[in-house]
N, C-alpha and C. Protein backbone atom coordinates (compact mmCIF):
# COMPACT_ATOMS: atom_id res chain seq x y z
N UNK A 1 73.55 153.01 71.07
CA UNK A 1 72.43 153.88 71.34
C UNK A 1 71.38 153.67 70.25
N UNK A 2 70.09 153.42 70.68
CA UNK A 2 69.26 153.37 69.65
C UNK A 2 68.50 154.64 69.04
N UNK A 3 67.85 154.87 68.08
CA UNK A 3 66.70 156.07 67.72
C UNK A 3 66.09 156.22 68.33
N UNK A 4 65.16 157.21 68.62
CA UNK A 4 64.30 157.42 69.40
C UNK A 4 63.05 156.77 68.48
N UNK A 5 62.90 156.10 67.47
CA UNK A 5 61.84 155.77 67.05
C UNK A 5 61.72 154.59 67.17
N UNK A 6 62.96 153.93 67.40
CA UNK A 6 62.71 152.59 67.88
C UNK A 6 62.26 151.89 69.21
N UNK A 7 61.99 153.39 70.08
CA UNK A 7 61.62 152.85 71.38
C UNK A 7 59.95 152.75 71.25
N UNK A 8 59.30 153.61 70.06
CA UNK A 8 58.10 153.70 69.76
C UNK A 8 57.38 152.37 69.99
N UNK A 9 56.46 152.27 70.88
CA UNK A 9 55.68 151.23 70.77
C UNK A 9 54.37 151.22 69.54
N UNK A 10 53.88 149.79 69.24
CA UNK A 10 52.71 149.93 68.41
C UNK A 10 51.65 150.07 69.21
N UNK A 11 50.64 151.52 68.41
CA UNK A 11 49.48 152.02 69.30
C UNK A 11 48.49 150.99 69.30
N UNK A 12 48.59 149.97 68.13
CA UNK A 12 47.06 148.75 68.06
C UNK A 12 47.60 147.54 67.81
N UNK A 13 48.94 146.95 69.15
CA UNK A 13 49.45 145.50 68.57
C UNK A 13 48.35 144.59 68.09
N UNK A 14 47.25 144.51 68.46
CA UNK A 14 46.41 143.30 67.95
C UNK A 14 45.89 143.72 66.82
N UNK A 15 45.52 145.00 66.17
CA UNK A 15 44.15 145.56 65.46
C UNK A 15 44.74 144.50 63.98
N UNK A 16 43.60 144.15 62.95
CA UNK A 16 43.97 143.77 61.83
C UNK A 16 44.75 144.79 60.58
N UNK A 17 45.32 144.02 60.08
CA UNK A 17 45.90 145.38 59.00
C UNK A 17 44.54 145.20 57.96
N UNK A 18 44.38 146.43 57.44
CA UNK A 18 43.55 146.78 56.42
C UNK A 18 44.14 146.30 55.33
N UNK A 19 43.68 146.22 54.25
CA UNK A 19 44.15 145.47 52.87
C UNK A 19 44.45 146.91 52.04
N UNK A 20 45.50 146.64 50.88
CA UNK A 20 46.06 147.42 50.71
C UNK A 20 45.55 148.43 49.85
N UNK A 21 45.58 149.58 49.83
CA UNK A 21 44.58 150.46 48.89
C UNK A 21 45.41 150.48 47.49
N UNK A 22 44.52 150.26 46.65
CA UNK A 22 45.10 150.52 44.92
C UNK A 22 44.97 151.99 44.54
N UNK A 23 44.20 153.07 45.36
CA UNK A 23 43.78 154.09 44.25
C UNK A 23 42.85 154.66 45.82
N UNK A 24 42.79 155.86 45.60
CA UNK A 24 42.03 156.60 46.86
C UNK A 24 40.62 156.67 46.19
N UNK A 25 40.55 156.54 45.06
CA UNK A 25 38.58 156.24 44.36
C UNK A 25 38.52 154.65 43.82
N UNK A 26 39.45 153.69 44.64
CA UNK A 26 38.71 152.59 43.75
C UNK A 26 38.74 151.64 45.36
N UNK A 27 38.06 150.85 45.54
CA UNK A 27 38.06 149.97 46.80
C UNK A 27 38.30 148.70 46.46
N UNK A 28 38.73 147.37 47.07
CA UNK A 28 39.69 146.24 46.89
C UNK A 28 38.50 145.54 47.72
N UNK A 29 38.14 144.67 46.73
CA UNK A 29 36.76 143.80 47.42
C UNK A 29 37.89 142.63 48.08
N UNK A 30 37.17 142.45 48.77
CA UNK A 30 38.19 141.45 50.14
C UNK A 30 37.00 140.40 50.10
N UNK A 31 35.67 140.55 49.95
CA UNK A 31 34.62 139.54 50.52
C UNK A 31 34.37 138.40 49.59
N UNK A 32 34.35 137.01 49.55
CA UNK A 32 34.31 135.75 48.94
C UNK A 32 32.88 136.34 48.09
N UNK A 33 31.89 136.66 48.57
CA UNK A 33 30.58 136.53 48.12
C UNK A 33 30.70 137.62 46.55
N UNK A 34 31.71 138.56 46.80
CA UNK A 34 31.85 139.76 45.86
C UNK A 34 32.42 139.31 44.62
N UNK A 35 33.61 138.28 44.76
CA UNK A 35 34.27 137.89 43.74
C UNK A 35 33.02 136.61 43.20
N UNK A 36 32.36 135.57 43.72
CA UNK A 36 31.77 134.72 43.08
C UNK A 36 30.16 135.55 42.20
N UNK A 37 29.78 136.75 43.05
CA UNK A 37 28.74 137.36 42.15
C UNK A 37 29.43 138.06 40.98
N UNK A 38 31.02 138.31 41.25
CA UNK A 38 31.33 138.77 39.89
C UNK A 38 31.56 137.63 38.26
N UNK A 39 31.31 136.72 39.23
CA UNK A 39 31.98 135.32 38.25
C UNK A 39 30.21 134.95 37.68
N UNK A 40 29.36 135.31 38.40
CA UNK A 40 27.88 134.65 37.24
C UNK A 40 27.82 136.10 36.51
N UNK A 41 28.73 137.23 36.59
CA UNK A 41 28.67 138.34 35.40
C UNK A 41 29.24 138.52 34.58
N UNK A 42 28.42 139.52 33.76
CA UNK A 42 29.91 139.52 32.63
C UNK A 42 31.55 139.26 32.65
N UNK A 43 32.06 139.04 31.66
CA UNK A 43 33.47 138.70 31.41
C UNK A 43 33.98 138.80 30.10
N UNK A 44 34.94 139.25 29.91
CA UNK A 44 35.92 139.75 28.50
C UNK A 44 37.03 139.29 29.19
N UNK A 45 37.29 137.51 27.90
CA UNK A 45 38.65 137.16 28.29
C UNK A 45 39.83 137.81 27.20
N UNK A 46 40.95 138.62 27.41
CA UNK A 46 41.71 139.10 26.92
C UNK A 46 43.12 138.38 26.62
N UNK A 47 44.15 138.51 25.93
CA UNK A 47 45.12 137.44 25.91
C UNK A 47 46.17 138.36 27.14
N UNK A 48 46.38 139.18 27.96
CA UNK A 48 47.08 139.07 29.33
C UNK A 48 46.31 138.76 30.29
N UNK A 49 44.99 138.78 30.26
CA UNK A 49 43.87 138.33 31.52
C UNK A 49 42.84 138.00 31.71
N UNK A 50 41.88 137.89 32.51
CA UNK A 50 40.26 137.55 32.23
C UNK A 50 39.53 139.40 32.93
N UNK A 51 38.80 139.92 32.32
CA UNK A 51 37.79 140.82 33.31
C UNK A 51 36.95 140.14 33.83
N UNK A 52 35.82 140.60 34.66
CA UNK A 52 34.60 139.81 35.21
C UNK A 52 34.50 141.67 35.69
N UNK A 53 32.85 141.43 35.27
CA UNK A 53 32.51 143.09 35.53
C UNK A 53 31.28 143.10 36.20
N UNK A 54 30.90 143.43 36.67
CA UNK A 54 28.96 143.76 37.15
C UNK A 54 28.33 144.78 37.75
N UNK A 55 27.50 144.92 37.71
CA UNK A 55 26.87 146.16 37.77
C UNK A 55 26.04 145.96 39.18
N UNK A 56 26.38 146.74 40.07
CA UNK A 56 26.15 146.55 41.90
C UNK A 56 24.63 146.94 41.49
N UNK A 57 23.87 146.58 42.39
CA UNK A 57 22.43 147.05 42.29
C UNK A 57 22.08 148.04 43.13
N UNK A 58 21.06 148.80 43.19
CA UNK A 58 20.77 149.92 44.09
C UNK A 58 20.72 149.54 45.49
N UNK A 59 21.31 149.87 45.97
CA UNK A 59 21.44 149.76 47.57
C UNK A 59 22.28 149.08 48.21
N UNK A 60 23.04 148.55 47.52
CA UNK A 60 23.94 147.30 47.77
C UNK A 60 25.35 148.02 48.21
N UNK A 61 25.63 146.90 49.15
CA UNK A 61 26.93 148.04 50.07
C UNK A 61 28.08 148.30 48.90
N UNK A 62 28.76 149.55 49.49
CA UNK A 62 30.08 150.11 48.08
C UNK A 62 29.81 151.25 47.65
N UNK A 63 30.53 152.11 47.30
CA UNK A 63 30.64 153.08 46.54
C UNK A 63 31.81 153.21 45.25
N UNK A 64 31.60 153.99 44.38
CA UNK A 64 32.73 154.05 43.49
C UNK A 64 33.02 152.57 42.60
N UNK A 65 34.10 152.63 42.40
CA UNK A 65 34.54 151.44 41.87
C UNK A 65 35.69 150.25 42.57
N UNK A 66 34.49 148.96 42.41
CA UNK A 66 35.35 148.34 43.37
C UNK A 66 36.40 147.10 42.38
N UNK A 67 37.08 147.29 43.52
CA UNK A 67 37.97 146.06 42.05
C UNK A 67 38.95 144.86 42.80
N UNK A 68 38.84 143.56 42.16
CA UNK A 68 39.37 142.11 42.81
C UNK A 68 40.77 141.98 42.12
N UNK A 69 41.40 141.33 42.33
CA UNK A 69 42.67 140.27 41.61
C UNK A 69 42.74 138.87 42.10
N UNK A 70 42.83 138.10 41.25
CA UNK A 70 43.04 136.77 41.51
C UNK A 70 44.38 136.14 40.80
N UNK A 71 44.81 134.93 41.25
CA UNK A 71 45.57 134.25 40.46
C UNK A 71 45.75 133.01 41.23
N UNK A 72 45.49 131.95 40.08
CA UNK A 72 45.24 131.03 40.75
C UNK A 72 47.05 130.35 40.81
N UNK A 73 46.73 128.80 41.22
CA UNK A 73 48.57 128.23 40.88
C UNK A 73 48.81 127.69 39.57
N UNK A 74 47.63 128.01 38.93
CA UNK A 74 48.33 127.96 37.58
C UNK A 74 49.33 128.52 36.87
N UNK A 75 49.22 130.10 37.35
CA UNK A 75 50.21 131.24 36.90
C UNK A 75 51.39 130.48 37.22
N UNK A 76 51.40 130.05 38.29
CA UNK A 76 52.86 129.67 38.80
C UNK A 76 53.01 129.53 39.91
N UNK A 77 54.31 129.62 40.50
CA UNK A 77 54.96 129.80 42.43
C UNK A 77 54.16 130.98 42.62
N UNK A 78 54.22 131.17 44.16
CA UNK A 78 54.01 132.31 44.59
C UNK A 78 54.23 133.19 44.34
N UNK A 79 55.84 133.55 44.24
CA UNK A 79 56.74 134.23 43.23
C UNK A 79 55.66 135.14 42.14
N UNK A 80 55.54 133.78 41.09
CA UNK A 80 55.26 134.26 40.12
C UNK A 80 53.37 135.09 40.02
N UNK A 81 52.78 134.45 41.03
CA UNK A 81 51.33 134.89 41.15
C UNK A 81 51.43 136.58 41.85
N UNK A 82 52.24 136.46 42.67
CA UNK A 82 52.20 137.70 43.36
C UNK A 82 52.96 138.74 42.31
N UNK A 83 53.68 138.52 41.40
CA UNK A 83 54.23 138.77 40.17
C UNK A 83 53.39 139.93 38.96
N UNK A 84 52.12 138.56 39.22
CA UNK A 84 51.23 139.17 37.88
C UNK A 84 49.87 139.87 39.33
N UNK A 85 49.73 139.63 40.08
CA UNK A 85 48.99 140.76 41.01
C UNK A 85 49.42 141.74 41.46
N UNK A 86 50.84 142.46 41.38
CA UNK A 86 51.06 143.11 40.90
C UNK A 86 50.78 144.34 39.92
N UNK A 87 51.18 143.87 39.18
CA UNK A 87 51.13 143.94 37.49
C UNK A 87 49.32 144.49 37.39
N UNK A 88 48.50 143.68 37.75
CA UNK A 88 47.09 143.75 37.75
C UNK A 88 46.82 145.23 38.36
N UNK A 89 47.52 145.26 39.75
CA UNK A 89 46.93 146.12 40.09
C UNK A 89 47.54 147.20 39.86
N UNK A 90 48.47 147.46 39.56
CA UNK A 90 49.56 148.52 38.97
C UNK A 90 48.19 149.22 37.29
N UNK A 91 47.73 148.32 37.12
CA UNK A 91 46.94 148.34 35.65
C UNK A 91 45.61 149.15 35.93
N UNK A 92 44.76 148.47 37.46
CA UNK A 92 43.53 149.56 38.10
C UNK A 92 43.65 150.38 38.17
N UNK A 93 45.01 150.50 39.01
CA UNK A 93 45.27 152.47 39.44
C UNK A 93 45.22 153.05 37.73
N UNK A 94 46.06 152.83 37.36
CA UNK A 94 45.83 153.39 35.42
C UNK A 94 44.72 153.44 34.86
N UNK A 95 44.49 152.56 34.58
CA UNK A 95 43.02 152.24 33.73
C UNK A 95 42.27 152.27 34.06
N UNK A 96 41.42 152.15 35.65
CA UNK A 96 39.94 151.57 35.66
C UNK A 96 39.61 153.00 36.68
N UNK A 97 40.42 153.62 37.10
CA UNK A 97 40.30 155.07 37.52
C UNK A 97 39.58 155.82 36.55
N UNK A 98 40.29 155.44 35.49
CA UNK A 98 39.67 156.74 34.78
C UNK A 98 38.71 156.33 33.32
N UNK A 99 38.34 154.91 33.11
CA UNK A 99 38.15 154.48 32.17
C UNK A 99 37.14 153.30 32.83
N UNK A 100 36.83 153.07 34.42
CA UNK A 100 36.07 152.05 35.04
C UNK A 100 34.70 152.73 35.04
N UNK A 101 33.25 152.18 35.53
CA UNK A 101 32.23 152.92 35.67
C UNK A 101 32.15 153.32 37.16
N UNK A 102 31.91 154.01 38.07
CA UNK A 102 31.13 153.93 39.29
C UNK A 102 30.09 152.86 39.27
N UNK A 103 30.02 152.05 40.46
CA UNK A 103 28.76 151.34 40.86
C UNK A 103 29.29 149.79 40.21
N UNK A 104 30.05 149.76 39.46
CA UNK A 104 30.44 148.36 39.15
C UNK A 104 31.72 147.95 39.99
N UNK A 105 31.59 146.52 39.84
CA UNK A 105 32.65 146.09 40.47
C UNK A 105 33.34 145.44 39.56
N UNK A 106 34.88 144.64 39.41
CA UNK A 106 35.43 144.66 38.25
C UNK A 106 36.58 143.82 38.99
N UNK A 107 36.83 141.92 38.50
CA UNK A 107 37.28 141.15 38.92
C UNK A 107 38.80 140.97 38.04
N UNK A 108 39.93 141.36 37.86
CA UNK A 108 40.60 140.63 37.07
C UNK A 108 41.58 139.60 37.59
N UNK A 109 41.69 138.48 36.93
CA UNK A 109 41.97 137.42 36.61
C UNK A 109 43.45 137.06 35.83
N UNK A 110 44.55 137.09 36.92
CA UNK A 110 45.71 136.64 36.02
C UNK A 110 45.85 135.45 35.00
N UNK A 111 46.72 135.70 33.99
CA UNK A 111 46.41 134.29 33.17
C UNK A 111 47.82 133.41 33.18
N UNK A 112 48.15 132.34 33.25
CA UNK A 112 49.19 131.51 33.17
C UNK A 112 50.53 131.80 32.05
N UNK A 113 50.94 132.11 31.98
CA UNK A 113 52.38 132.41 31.25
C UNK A 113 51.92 133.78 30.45
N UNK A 114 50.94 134.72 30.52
CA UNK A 114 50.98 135.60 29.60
C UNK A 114 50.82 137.13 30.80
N UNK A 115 50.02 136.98 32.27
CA UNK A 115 50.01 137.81 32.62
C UNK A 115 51.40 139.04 33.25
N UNK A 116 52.48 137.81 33.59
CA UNK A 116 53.81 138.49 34.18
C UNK A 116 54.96 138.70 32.99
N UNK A 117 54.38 137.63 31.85
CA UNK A 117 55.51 138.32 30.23
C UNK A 117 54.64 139.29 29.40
N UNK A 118 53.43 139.76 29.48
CA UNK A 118 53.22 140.65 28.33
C UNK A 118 53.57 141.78 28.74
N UNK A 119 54.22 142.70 27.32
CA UNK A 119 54.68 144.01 27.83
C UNK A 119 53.26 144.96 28.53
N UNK A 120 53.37 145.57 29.06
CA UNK A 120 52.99 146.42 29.99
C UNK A 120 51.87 147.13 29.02
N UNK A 121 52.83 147.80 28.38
CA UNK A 121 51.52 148.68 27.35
C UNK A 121 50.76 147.18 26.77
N UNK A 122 51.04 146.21 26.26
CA UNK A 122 50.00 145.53 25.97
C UNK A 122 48.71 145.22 26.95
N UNK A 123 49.22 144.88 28.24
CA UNK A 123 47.67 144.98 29.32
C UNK A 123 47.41 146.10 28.99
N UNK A 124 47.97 147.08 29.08
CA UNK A 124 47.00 148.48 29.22
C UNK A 124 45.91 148.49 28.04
N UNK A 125 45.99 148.19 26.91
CA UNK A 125 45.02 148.08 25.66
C UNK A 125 44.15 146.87 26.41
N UNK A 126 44.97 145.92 26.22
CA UNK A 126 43.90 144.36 26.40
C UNK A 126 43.17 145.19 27.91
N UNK A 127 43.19 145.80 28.68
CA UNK A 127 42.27 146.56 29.92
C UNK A 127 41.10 147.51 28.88
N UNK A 128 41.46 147.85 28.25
CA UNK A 128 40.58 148.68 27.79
C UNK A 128 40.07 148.55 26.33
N UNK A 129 40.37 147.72 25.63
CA UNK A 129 39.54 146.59 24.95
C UNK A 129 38.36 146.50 25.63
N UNK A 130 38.35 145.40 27.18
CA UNK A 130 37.95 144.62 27.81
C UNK A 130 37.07 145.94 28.31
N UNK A 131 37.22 146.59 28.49
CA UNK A 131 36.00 147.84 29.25
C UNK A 131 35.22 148.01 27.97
N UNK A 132 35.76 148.58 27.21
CA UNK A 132 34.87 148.64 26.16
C UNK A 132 33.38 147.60 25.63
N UNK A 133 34.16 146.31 25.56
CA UNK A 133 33.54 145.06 25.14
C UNK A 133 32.45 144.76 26.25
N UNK A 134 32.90 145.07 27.63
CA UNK A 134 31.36 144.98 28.32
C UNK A 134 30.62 146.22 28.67
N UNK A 135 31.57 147.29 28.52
CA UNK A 135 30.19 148.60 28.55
C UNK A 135 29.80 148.98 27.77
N UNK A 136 29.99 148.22 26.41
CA UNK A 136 29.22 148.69 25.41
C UNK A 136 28.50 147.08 24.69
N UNK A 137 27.74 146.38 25.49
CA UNK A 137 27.24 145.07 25.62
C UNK A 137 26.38 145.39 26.11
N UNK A 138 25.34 146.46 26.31
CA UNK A 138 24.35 147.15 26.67
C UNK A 138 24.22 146.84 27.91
N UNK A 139 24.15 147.95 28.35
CA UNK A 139 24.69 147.89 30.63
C UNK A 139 23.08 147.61 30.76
């Protein structure tokens, strides 16, 4: 006999899944164009990661604070990239909630053997180092 929840059909077999939320005030830029305007902006490279920060202009779609992760195959296998994105974003919900600006957007950048071994509290400083160093680089 099965559950009764397993007879449940899905209400939107085709619809796309939404990407995954980090934080109910921070939004997960998904768009190619968002991450490369964050790359001609500022950046504070840290020894667990890279930031890339910028400041959205008036009118420009978004609210709040939006925020990327990358990792390239340098980090490693899949394994290991999905490892330190993770880790990254485990670090937004913490840090950039309450320590990010509104209106910026804010790229981080796993780094090759240091983002999935540094202890934990160490990103959390090297995150907020890295805020510091570009919001106080005169916005």
């Amino acid at each position: 006999m099965t559950p009764p929840e397993a007879n449940v059909a899905n209400p939107n077999p085709g619809a796309a899944e939404t990407p995954p939320a980090v934080s109910s005030c921070l939004q997960v830029l998904t768009q190619r164009s968002d991450f490369l305007n964050a790359a001609r902006a500022r950046r504070q490279a840290v020894k667990g990661f890279v930031l890339q920060a910028r400041k959205r202009a008036e009118g420009e779609a978004g609210t709040g604070i939006r925020v990327g992760f990358t990792c390239s195959k340098k980090v490693g296998n899949a394994v290991a990239r999905n490892r330190a994105k993770r880790r990254l974003r485990a670090l937004a919900r913490e840090v950039l909630v309450h320590e990010g600006k509104p209106g910026w957007d804010y790229v981080l950048i796993g780094r090759a053997g240091a983002t999935a071994e540094r202890s934990y509290m160490d990103l959390q400083s090297d995150l907020r180092f890295a805020l510091k160093k570009i919001h106080g680089a005169g916005q």
